[in-house]
PDB file of N, CA and C in Angstrom:
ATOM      1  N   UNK A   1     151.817 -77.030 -35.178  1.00  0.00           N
ATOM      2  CA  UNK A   1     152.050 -78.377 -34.697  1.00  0.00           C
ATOM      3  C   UNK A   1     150.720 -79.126 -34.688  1.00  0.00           C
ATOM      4  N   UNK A   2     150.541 -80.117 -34.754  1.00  0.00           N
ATOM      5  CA  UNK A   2     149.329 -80.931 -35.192  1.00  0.00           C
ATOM      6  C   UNK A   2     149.146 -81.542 -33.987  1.00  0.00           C
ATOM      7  N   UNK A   3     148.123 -81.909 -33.347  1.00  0.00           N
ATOM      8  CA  UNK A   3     147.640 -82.176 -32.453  1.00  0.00           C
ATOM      9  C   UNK A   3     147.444 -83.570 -32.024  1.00  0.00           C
ATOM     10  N   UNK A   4     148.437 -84.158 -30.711  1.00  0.00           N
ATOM     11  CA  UNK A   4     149.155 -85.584 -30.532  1.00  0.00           C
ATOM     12  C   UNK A   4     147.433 -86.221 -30.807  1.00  0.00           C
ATOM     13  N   UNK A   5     147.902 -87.508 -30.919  1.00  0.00           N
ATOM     14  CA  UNK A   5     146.793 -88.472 -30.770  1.00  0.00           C
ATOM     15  C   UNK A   5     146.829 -90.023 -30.863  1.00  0.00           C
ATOM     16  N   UNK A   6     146.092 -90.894 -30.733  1.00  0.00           N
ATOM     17  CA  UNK A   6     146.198 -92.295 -29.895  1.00  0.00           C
ATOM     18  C   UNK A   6     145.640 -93.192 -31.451  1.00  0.00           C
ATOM     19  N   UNK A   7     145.759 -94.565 -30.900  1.00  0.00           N
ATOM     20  CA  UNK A   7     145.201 -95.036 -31.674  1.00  0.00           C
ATOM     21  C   UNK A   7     144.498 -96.480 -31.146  1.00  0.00           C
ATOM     22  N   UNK A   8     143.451 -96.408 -31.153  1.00  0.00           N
ATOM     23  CA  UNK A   8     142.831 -97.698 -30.762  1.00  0.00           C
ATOM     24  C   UNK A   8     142.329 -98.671 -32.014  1.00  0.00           C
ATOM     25  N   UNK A   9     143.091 -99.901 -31.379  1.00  0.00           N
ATOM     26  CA  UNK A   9     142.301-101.174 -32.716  1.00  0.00           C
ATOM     27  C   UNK A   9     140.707-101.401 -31.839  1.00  0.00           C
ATOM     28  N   UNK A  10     140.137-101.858 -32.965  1.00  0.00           N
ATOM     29  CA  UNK A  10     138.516-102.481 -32.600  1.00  0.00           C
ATOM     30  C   UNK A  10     137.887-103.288 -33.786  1.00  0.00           C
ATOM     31  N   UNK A  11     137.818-104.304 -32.906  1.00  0.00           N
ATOM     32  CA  UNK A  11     137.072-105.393 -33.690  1.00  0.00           C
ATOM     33  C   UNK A  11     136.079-105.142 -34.477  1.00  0.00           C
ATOM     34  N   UNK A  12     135.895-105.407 -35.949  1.00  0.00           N
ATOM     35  CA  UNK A  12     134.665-105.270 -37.034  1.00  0.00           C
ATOM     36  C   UNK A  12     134.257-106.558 -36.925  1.00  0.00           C
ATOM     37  N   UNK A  13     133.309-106.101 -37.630  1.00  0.00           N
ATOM     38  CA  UNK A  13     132.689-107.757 -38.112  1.00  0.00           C
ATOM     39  C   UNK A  13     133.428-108.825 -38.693  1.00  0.00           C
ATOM     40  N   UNK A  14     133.361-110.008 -38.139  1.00  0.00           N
ATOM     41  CA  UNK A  14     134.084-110.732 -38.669  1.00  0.00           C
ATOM     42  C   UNK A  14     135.322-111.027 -38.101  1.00  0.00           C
ATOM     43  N   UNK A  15     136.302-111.058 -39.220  1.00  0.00           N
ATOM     44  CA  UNK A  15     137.738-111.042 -38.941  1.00  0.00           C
ATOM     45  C   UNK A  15     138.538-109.810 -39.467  1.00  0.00           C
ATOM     46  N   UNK A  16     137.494-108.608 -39.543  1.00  0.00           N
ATOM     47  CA  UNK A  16     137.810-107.320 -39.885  1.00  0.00           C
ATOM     48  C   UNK A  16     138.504-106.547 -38.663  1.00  0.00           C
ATOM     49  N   UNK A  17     139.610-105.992 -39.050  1.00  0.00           N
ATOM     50  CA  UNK A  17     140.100-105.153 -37.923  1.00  0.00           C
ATOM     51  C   UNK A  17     140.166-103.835 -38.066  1.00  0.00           C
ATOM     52  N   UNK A  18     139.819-102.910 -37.697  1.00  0.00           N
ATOM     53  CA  UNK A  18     140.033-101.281 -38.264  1.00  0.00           C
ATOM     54  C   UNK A  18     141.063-100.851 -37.044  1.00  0.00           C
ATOM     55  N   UNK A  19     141.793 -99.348 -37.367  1.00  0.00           N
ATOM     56  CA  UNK A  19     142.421 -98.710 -36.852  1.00  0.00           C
ATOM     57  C   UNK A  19     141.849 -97.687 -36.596  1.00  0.00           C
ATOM     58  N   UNK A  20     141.372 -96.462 -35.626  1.00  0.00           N
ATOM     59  CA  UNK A  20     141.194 -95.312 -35.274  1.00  0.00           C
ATOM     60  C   UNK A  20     142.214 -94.397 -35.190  1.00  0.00           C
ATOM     61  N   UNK A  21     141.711 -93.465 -35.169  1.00  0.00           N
ATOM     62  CA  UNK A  21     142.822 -92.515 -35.209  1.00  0.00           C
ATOM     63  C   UNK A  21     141.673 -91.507 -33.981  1.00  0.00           C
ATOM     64  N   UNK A  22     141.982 -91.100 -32.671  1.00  0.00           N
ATOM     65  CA  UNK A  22     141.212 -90.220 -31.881  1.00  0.00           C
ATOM     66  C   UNK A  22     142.160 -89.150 -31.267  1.00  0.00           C
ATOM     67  N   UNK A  23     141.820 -88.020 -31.438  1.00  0.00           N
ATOM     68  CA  UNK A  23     142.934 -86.931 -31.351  1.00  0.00           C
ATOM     69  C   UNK A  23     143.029 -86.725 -29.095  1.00  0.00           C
ATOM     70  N   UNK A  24     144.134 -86.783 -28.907  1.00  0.00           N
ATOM     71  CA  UNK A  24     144.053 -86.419 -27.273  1.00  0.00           C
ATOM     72  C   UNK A  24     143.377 -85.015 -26.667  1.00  0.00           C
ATOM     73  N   UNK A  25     143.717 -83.941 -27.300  1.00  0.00           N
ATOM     74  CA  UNK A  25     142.419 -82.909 -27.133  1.00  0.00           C
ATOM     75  C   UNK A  25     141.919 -82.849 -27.999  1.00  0.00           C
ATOM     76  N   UNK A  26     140.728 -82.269 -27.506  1.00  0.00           N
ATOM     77  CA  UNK A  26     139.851 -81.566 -28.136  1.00  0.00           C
ATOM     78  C   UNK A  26     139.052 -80.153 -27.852  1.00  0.00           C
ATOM     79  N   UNK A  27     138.305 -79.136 -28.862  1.00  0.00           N
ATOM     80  CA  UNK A  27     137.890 -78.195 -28.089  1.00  0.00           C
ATOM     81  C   UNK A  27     136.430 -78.246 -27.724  1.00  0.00           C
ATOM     82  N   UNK A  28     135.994 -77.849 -26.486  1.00  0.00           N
ATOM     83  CA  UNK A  28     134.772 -77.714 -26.283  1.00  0.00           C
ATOM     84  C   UNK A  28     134.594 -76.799 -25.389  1.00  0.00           C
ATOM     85  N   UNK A  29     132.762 -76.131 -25.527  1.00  0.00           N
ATOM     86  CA  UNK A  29     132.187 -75.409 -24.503  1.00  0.00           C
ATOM     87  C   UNK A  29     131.748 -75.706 -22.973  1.00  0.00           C
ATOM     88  N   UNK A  30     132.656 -75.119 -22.419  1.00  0.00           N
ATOM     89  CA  UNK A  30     132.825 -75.197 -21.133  1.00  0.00           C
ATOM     90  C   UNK A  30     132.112 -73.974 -19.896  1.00  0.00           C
ATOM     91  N   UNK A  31     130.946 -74.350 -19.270  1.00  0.00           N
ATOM     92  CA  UNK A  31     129.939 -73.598 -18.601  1.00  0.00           C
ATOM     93  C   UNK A  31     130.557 -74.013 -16.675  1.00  0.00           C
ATOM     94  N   UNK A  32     131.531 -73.125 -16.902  1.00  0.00           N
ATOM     95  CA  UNK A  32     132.515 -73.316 -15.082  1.00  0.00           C
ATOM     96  C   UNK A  32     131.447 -73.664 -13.543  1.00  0.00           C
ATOM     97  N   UNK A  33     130.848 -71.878 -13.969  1.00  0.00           N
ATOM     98  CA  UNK A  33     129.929 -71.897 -12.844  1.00  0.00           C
ATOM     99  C   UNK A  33     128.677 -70.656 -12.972  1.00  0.00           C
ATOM    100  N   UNK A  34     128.022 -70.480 -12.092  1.00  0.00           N
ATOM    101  CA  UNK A  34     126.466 -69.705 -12.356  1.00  0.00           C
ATOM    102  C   UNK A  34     126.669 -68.499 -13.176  1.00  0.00           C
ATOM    103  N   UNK A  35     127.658 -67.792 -12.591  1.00  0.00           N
ATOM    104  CA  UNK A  35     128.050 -66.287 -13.211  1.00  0.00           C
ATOM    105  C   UNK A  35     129.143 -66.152 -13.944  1.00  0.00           C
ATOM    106  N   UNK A  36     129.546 -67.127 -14.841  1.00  0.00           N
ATOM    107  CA  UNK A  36     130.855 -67.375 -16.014  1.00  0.00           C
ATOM    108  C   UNK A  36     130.327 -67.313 -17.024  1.00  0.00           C
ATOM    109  N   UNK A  37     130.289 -66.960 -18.470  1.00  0.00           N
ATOM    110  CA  UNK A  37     130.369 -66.884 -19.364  1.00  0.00           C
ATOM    111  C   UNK A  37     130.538 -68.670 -20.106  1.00  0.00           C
ATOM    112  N   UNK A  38     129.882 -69.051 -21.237  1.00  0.00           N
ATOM    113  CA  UNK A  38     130.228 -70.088 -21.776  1.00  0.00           C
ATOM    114  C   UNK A  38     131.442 -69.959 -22.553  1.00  0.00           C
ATOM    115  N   UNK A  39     132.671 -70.769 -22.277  1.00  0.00           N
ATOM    116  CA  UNK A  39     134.170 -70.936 -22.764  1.00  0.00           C
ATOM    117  C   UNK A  39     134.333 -71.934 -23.744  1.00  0.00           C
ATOM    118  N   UNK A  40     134.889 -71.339 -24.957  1.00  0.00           N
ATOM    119  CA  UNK A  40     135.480 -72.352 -26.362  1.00  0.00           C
ATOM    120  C   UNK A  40     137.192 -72.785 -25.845  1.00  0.00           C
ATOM    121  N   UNK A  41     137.185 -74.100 -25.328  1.00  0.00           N
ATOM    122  CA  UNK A  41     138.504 -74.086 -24.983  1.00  0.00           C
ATOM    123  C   UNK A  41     139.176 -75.851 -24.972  1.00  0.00           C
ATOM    124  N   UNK A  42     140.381 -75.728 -24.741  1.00  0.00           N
ATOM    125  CA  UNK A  42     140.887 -77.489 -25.013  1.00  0.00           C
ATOM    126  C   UNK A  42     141.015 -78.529 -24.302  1.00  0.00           C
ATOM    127  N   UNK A  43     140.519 -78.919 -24.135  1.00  0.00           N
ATOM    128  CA  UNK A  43     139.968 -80.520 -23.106  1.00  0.00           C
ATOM    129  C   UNK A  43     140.685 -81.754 -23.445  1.00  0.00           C
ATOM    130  N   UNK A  44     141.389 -82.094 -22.711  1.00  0.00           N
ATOM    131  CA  UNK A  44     141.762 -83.597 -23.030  1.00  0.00           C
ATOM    132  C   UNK A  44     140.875 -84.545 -23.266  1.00  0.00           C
ATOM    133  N   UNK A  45     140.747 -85.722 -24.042  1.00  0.00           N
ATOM    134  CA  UNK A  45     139.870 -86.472 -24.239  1.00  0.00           C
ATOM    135  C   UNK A  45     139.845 -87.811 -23.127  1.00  0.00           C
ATOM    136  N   UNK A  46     139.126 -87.769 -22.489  1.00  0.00           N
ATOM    137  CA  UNK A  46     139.659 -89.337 -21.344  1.00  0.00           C
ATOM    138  C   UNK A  46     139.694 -90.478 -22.631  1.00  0.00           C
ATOM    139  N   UNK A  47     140.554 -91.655 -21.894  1.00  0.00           N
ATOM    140  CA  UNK A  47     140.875 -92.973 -22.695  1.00  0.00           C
ATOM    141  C   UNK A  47     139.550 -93.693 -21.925  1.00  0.00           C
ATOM    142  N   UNK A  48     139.032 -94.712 -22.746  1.00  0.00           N
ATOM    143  CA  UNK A  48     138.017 -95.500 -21.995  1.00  0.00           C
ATOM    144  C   UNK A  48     138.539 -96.680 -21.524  1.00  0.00           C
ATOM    145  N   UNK A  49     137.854 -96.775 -19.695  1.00  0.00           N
ATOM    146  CA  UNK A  49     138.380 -98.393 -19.725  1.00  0.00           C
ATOM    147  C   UNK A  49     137.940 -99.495 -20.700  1.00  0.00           C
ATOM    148  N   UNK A  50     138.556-100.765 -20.390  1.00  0.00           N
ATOM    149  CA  UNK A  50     138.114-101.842 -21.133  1.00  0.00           C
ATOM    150  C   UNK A  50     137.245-101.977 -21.441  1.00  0.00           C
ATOM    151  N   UNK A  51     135.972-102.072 -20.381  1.00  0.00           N
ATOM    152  CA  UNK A  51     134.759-102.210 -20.428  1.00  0.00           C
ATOM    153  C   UNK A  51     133.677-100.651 -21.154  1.00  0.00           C
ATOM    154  N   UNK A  52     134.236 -99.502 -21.451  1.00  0.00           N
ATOM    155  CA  UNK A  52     133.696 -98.478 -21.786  1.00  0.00           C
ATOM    156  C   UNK A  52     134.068 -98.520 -23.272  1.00  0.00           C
ATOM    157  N   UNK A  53     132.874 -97.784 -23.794  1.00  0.00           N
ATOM    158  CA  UNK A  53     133.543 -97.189 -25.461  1.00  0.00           C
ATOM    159  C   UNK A  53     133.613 -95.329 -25.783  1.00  0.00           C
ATOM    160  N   UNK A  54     134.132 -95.190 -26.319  1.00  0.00           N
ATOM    161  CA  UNK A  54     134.322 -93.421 -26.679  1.00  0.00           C
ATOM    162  C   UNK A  54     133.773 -93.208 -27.421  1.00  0.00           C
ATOM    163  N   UNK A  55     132.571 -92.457 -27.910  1.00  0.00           N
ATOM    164  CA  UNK A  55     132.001 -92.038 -29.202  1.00  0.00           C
ATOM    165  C   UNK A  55     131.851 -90.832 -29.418  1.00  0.00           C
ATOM    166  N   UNK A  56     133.026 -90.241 -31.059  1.00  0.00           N
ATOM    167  CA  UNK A  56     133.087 -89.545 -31.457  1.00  0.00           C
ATOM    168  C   UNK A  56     132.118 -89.123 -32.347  1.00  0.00           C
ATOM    169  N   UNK A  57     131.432 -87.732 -31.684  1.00  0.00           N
ATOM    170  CA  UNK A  57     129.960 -87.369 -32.251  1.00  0.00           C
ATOM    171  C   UNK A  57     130.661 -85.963 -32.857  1.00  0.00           C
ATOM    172  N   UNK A  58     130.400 -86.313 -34.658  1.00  0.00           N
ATOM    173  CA  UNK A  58     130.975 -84.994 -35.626  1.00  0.00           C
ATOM    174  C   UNK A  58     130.312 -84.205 -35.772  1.00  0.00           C
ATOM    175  N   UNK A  59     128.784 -83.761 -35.456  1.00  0.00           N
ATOM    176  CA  UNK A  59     127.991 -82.898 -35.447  1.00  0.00           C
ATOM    177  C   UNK A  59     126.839 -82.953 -34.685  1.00  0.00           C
ATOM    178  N   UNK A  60     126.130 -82.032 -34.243  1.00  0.00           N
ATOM    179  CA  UNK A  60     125.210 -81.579 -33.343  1.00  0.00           C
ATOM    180  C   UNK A  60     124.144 -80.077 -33.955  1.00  0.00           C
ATOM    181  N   UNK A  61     123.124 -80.308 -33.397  1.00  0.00           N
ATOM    182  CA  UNK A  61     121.950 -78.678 -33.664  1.00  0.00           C
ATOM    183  C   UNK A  61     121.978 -78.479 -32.707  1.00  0.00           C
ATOM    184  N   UNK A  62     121.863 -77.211 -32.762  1.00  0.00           N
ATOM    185  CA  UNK A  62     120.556 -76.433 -31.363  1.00  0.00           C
ATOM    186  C   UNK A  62     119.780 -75.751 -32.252  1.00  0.00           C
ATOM    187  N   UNK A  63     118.418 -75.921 -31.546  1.00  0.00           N
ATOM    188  CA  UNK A  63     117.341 -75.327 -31.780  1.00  0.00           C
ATOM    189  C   UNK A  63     117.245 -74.197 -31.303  1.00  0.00           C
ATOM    190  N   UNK A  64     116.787 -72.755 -31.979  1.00  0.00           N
ATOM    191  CA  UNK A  64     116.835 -71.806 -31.423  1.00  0.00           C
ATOM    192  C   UNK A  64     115.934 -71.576 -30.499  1.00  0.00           C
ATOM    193  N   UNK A  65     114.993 -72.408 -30.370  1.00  0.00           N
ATOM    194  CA  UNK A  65     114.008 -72.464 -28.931  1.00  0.00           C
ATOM    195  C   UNK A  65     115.050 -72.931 -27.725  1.00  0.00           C
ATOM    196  N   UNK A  66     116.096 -73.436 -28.021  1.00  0.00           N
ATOM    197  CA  UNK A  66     117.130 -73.595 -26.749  1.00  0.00           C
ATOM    198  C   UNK A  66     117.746 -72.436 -26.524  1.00  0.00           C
ATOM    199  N   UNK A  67     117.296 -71.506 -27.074  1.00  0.00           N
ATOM    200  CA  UNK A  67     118.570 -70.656 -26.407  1.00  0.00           C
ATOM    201  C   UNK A  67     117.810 -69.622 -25.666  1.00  0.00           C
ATOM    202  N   UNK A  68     116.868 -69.929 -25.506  1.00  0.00           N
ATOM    203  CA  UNK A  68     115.455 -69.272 -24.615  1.00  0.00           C
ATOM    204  C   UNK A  68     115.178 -69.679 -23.865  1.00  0.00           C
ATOM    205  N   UNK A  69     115.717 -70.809 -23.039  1.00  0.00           N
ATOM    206  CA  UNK A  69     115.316 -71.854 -21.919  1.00  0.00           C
ATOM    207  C   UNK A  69     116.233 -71.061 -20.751  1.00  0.00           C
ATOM    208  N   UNK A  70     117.402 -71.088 -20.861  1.00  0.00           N
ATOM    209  CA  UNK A  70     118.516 -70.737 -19.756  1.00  0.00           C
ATOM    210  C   UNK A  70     118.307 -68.865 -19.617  1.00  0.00           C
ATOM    211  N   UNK A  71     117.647 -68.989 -18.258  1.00  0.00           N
ATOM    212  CA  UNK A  71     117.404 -67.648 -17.409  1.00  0.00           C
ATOM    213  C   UNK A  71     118.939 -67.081 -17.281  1.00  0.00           C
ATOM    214  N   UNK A  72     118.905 -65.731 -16.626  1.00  0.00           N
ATOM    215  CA  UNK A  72     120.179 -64.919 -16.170  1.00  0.00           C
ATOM    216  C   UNK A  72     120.682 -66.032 -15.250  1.00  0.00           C
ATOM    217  N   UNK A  73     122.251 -66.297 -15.433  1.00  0.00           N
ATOM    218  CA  UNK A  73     122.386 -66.528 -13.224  1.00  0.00           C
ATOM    219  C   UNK A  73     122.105 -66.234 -12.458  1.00  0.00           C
ATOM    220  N   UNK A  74     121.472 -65.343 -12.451  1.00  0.00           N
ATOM    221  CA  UNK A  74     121.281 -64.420 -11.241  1.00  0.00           C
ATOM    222  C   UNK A  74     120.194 -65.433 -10.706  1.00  0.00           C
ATOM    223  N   UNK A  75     119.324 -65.915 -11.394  1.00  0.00           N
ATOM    224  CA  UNK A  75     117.892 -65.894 -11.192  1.00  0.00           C
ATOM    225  C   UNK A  75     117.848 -67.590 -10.671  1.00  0.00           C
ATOM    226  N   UNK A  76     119.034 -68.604 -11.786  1.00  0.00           N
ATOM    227  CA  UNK A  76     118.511 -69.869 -11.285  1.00  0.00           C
ATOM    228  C   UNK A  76     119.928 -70.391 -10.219  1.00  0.00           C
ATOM    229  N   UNK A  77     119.887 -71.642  -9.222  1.00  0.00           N
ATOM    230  CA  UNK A  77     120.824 -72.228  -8.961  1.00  0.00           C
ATOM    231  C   UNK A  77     121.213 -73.343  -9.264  1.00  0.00           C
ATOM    232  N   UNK A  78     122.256 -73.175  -9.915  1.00  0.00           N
ATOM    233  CA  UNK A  78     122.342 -75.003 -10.744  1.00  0.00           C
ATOM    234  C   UNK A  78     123.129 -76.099 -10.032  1.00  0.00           C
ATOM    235  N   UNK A  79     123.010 -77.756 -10.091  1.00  0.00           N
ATOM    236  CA  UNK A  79     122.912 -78.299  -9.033  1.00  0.00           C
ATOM    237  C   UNK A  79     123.742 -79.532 -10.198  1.00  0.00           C
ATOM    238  N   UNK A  80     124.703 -79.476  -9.586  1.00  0.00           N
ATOM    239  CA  UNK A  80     125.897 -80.372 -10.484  1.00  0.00           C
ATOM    240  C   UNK A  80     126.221 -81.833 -10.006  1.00  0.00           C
ATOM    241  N   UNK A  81     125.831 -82.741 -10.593  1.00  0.00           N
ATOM    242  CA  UNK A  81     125.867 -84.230 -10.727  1.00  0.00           C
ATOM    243  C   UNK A  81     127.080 -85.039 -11.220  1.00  0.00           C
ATOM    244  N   UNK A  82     127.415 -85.737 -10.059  1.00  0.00           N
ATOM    245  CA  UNK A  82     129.321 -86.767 -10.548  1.00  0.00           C
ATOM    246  C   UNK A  82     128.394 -87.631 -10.901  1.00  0.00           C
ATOM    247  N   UNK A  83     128.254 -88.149 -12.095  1.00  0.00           N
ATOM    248  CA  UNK A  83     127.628 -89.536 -12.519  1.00  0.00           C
ATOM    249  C   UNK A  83     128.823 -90.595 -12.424  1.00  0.00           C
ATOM    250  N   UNK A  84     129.637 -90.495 -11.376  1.00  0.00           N
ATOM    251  CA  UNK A  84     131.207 -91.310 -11.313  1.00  0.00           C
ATOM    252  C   UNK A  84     130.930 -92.163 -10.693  1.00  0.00           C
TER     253      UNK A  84
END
């Protein structure tokens, strides 16, 4: 089954109109809490209000010097921010 999804119009330049196509989930890595494991799993996508935009980012790096930064859990306590 193919995976539901929305469609938002948005103004181009001009008197150009495009159509989107943005899928309602999606999967991503999900870090719960100190002593969990990082999770590949399916997330709904929030709709943006009026005033917000959604940007669909198709690729990303990590540097393998990042994967040397994050200590055991054991060791750090991490301190979680509602930017709401």
């Amino acid at each position: 089954m193919a995976p539901q999804t929305r469609y938002h119009h948005m103004e181009g330049l001009g008197h150009r109109r495009d159509e989107i196509k943005i899928d309602i989930i999606r999967y991503a890595q999900i870090y719960k809490s100190n002593n969990d494991l990082i999770e590949y799993d399916k997330v709904p996508v929030p709709k943006p209000a009026p005033d917000k935009v959604l940007i669909n980012i198709k690729y990303t790096r990590v540097c393998h010097t990042d994967l040397h930064v994050r200590p055991p859990a054991s060791l750090r306590q991490w301190e979680v921010i509602n930017n709401e």
